[in-house]
N, C-alpha and C. Protein backbone atom coordinates (compact mmCIF):
# COMPACT_ATOMS: atom_id res chain seq x y z
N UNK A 1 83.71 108.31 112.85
CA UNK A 1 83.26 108.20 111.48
C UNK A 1 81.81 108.67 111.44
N UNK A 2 81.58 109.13 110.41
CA UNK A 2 79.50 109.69 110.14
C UNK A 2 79.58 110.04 108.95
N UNK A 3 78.82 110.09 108.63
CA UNK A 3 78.32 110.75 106.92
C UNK A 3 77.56 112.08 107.19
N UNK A 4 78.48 112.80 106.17
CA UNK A 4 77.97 114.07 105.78
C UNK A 4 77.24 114.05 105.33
N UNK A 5 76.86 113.33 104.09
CA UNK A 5 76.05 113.07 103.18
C UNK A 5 75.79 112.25 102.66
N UNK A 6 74.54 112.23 101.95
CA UNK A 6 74.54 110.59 101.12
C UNK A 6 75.92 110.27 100.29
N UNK A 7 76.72 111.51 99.91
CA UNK A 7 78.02 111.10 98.68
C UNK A 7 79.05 111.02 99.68
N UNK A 8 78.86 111.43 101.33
CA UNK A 8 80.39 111.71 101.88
C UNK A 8 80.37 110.46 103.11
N UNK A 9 81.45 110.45 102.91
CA UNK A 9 82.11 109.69 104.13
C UNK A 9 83.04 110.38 104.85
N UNK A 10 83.07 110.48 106.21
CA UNK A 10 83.87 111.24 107.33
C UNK A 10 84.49 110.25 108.10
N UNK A 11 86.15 110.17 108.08
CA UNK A 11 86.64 109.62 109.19
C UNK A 11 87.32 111.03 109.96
N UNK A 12 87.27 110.85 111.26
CA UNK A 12 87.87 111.15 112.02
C UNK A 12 89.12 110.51 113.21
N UNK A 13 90.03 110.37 112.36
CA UNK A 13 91.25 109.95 112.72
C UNK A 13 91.95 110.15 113.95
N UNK A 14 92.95 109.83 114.81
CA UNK A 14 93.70 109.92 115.91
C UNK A 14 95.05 110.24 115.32
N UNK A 15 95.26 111.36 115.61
CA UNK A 15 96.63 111.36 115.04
C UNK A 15 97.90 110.57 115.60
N UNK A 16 97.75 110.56 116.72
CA UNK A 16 98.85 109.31 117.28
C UNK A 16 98.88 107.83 117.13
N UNK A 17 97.66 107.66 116.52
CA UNK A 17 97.16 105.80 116.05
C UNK A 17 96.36 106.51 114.76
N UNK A 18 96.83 107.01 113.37
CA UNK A 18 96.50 106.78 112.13
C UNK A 18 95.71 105.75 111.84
N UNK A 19 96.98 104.91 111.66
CA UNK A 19 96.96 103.59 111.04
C UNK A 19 95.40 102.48 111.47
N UNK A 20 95.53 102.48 112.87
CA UNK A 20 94.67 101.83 113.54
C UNK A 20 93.03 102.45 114.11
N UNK A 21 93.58 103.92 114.00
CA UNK A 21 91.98 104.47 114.32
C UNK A 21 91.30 104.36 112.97
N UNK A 22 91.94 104.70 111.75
CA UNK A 22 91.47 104.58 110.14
C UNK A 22 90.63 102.89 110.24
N UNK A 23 91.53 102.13 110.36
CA UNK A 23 91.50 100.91 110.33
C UNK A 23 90.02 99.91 111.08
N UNK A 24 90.09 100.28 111.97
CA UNK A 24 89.32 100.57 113.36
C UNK A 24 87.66 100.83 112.65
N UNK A 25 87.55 102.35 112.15
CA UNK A 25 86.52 102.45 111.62
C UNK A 25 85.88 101.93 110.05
N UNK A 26 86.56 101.69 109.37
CA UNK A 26 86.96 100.92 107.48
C UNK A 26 85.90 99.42 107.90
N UNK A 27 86.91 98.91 109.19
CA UNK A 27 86.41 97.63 109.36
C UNK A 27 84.86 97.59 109.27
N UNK A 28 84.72 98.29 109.49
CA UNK A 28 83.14 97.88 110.10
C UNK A 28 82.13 98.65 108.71
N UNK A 29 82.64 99.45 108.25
CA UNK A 29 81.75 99.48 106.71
C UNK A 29 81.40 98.38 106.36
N UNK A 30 80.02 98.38 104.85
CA UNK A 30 80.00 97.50 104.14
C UNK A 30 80.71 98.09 102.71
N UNK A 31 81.06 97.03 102.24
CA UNK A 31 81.91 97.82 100.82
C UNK A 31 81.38 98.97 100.06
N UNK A 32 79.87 99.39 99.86
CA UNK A 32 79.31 100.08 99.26
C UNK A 32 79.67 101.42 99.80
N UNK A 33 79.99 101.44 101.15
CA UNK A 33 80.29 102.82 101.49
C UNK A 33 81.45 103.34 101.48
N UNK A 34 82.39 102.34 101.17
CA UNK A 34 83.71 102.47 100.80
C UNK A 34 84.01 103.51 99.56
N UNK A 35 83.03 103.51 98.51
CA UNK A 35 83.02 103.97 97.36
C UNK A 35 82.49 105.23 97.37
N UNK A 36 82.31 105.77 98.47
CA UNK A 36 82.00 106.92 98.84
C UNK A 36 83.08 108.19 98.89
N UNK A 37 82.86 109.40 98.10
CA UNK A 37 83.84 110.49 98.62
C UNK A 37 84.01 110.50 100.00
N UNK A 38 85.75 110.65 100.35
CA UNK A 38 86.16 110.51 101.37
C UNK A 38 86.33 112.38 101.79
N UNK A 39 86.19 111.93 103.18
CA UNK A 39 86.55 113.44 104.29
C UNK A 39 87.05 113.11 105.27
N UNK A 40 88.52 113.35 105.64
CA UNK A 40 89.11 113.58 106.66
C UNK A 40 89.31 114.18 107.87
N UNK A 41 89.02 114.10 109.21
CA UNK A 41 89.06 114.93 109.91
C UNK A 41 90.16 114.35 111.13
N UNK A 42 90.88 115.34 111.49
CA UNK A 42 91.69 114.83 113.11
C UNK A 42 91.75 114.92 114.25
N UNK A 43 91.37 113.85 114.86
CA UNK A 43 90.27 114.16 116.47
C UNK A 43 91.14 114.97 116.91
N UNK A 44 89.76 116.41 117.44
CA UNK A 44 90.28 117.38 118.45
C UNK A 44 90.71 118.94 117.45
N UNK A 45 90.84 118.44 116.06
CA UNK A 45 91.49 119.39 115.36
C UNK A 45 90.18 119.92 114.52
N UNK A 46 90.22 121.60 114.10
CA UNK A 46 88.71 121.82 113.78
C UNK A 46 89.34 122.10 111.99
N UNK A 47 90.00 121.70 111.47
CA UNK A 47 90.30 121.56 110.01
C UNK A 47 88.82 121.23 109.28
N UNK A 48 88.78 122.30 108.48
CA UNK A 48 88.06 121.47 107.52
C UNK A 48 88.88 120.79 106.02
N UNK A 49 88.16 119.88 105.75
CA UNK A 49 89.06 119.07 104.56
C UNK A 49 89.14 119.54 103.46
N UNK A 50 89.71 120.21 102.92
CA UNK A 50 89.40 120.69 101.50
C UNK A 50 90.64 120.12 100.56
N UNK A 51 91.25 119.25 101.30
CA UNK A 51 92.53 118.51 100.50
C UNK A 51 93.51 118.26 101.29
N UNK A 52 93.62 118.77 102.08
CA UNK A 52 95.09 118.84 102.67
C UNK A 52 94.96 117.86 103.92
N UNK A 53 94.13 118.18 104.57
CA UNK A 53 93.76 116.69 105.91
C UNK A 53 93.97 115.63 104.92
N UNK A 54 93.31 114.78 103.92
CA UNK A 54 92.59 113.90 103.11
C UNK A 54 94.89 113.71 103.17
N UNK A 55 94.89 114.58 102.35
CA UNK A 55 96.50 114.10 101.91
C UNK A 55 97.36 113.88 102.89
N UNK A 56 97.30 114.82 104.01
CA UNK A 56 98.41 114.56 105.29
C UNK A 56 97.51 112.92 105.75
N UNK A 57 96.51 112.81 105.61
CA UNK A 57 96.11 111.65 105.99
C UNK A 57 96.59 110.12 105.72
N UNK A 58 96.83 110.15 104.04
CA UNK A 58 96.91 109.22 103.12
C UNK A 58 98.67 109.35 103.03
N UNK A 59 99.17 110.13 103.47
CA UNK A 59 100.46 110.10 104.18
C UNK A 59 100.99 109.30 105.13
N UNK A 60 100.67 109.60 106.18
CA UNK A 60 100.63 109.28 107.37
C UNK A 60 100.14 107.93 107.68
N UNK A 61 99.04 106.82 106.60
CA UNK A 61 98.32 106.24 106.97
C UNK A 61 99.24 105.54 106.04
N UNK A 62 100.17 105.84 105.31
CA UNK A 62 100.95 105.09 103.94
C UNK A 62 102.33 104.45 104.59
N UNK A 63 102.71 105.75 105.47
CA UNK A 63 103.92 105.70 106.53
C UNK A 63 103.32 104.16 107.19
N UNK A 64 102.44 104.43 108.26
CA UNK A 64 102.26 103.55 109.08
C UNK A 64 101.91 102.16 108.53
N UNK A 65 101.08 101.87 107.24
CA UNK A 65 100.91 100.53 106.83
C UNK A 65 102.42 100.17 106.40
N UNK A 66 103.08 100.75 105.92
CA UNK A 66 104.46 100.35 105.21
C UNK A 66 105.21 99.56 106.45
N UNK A 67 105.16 100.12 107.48
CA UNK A 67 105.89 99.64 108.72
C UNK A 67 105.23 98.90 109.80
N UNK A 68 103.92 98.49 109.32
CA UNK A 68 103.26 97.64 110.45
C UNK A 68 103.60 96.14 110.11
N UNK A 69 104.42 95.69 111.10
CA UNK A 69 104.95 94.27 111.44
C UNK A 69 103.97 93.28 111.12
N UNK A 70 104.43 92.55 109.99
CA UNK A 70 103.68 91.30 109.34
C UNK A 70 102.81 92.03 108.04
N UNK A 71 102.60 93.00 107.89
CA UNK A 71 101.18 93.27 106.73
C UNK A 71 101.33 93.28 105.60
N UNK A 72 103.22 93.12 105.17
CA UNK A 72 103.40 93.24 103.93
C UNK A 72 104.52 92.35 103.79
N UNK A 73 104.99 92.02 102.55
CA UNK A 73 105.77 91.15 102.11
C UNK A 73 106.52 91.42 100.84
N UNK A 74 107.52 91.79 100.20
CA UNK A 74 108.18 92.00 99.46
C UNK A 74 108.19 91.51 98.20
N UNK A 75 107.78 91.85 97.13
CA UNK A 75 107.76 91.25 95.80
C UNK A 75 109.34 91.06 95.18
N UNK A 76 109.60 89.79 94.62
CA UNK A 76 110.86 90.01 94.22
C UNK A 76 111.39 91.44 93.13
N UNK A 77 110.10 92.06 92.64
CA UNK A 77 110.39 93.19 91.79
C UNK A 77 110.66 94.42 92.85
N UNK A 78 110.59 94.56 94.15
CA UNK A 78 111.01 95.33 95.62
C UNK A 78 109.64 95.72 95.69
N UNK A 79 108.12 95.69 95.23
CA UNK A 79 107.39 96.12 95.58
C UNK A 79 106.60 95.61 96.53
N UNK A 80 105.92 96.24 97.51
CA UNK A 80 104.81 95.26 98.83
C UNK A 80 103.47 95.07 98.18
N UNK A 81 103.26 94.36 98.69
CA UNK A 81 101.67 93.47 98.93
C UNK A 81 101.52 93.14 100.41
N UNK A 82 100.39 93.03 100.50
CA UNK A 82 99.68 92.35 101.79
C UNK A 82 100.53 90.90 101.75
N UNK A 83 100.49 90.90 102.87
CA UNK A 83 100.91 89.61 103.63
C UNK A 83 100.03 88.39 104.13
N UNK A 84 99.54 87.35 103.64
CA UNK A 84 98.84 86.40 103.43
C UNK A 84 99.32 85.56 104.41
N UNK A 85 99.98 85.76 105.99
CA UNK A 85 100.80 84.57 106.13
C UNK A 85 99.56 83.35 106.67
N UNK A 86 100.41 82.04 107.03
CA UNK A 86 99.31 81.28 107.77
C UNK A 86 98.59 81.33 108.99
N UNK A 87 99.01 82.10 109.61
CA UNK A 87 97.99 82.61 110.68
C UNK A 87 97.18 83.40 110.62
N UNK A 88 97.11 84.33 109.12
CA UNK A 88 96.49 85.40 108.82
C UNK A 88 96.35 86.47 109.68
N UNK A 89 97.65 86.88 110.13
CA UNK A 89 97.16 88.16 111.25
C UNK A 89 97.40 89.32 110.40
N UNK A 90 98.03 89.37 108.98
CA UNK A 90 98.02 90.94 108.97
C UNK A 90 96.55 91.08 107.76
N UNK A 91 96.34 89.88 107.29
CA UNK A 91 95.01 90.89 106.39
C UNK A 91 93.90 90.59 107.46
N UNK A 92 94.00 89.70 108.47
CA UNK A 92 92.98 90.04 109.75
C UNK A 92 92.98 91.58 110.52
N UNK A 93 93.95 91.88 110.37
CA UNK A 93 94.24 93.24 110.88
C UNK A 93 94.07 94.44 110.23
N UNK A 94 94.14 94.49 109.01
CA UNK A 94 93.22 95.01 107.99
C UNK A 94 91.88 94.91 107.71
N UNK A 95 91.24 94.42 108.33
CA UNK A 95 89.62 93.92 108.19
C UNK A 95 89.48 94.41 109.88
N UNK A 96 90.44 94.63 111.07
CA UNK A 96 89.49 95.29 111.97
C UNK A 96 89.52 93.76 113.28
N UNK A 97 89.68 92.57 112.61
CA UNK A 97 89.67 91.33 113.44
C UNK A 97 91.08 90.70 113.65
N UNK A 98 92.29 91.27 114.14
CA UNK A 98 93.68 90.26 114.69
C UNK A 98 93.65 89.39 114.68
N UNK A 99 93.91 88.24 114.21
CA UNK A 99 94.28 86.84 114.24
C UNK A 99 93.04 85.96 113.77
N UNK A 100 92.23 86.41 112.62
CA UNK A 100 90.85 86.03 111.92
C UNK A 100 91.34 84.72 111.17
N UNK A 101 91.10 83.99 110.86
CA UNK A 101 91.68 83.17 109.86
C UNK A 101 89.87 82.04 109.62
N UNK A 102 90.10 81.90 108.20
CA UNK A 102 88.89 80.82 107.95
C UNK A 102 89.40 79.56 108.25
N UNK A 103 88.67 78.20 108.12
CA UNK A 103 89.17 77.24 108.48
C UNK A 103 90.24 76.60 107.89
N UNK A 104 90.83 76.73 106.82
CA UNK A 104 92.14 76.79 106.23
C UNK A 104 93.47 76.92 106.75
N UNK A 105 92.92 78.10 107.44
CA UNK A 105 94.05 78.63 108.42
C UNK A 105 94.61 80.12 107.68
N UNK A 106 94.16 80.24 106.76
CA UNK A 106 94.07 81.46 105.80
C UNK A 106 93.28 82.75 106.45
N UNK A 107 94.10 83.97 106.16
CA UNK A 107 93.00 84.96 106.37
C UNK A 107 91.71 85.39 105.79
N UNK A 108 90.71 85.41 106.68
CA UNK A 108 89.43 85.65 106.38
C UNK A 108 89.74 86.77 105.74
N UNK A 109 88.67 87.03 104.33
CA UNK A 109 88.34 88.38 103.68
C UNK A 109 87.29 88.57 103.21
N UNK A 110 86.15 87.94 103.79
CA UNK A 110 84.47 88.18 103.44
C UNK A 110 84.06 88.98 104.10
């Protein structure tokens, strides 16, 4: 991950761990930079982004959250949401920390 610029944000992804190299680097932002134009890049690959990384990205990264064990949960209308369970491992795992939970026993999201 680095910044191009004050407006850009650069991840540089793993294409064989999407899900978790994306994830990996997100964590550790503060929200403000979140709101930053995004740029895609794929370790090893000399693409520049002009749309198409960004989209094979948000693909690929859509694939893999859909199917990561525990992170989602089924709305009775068939749609997903995050998964809140009581051990909080999948929105801990989304924040970058596995098995985070506040004293509740709830997943941490500060």
């Amino acid at each position: 991950m680095e910044r191009l610029s004050s407006d850009e944000l650069r991840l540089c992804v793993d294409r064989a761990d999407v899900y978790g190299s994306a994830l990996a680097q997100v964590a550790r932002l503060p929200p403000e930079e979140l709101a930053r134009p995004l740029q895609v890049g794929f370790a090893g690959e000399a693409a520049e982004d002009a749309g198409g990384p960004r989209r094979e990205f948000f693909n690929e990264f859509g694939r893999a959250a859909a199917s990561a064990a525990g992170a989602w949960s089924s709305t009775p209308a068939g749609t997903l949401r995050p998964s809140l369970s009581p051990a909080g491992d999948a929105a801990a795992a989304f924040r970058g920390r596995p098995g985070a939970t506040n004293r509740s026993g709830v997943a941490s999201v500060s």
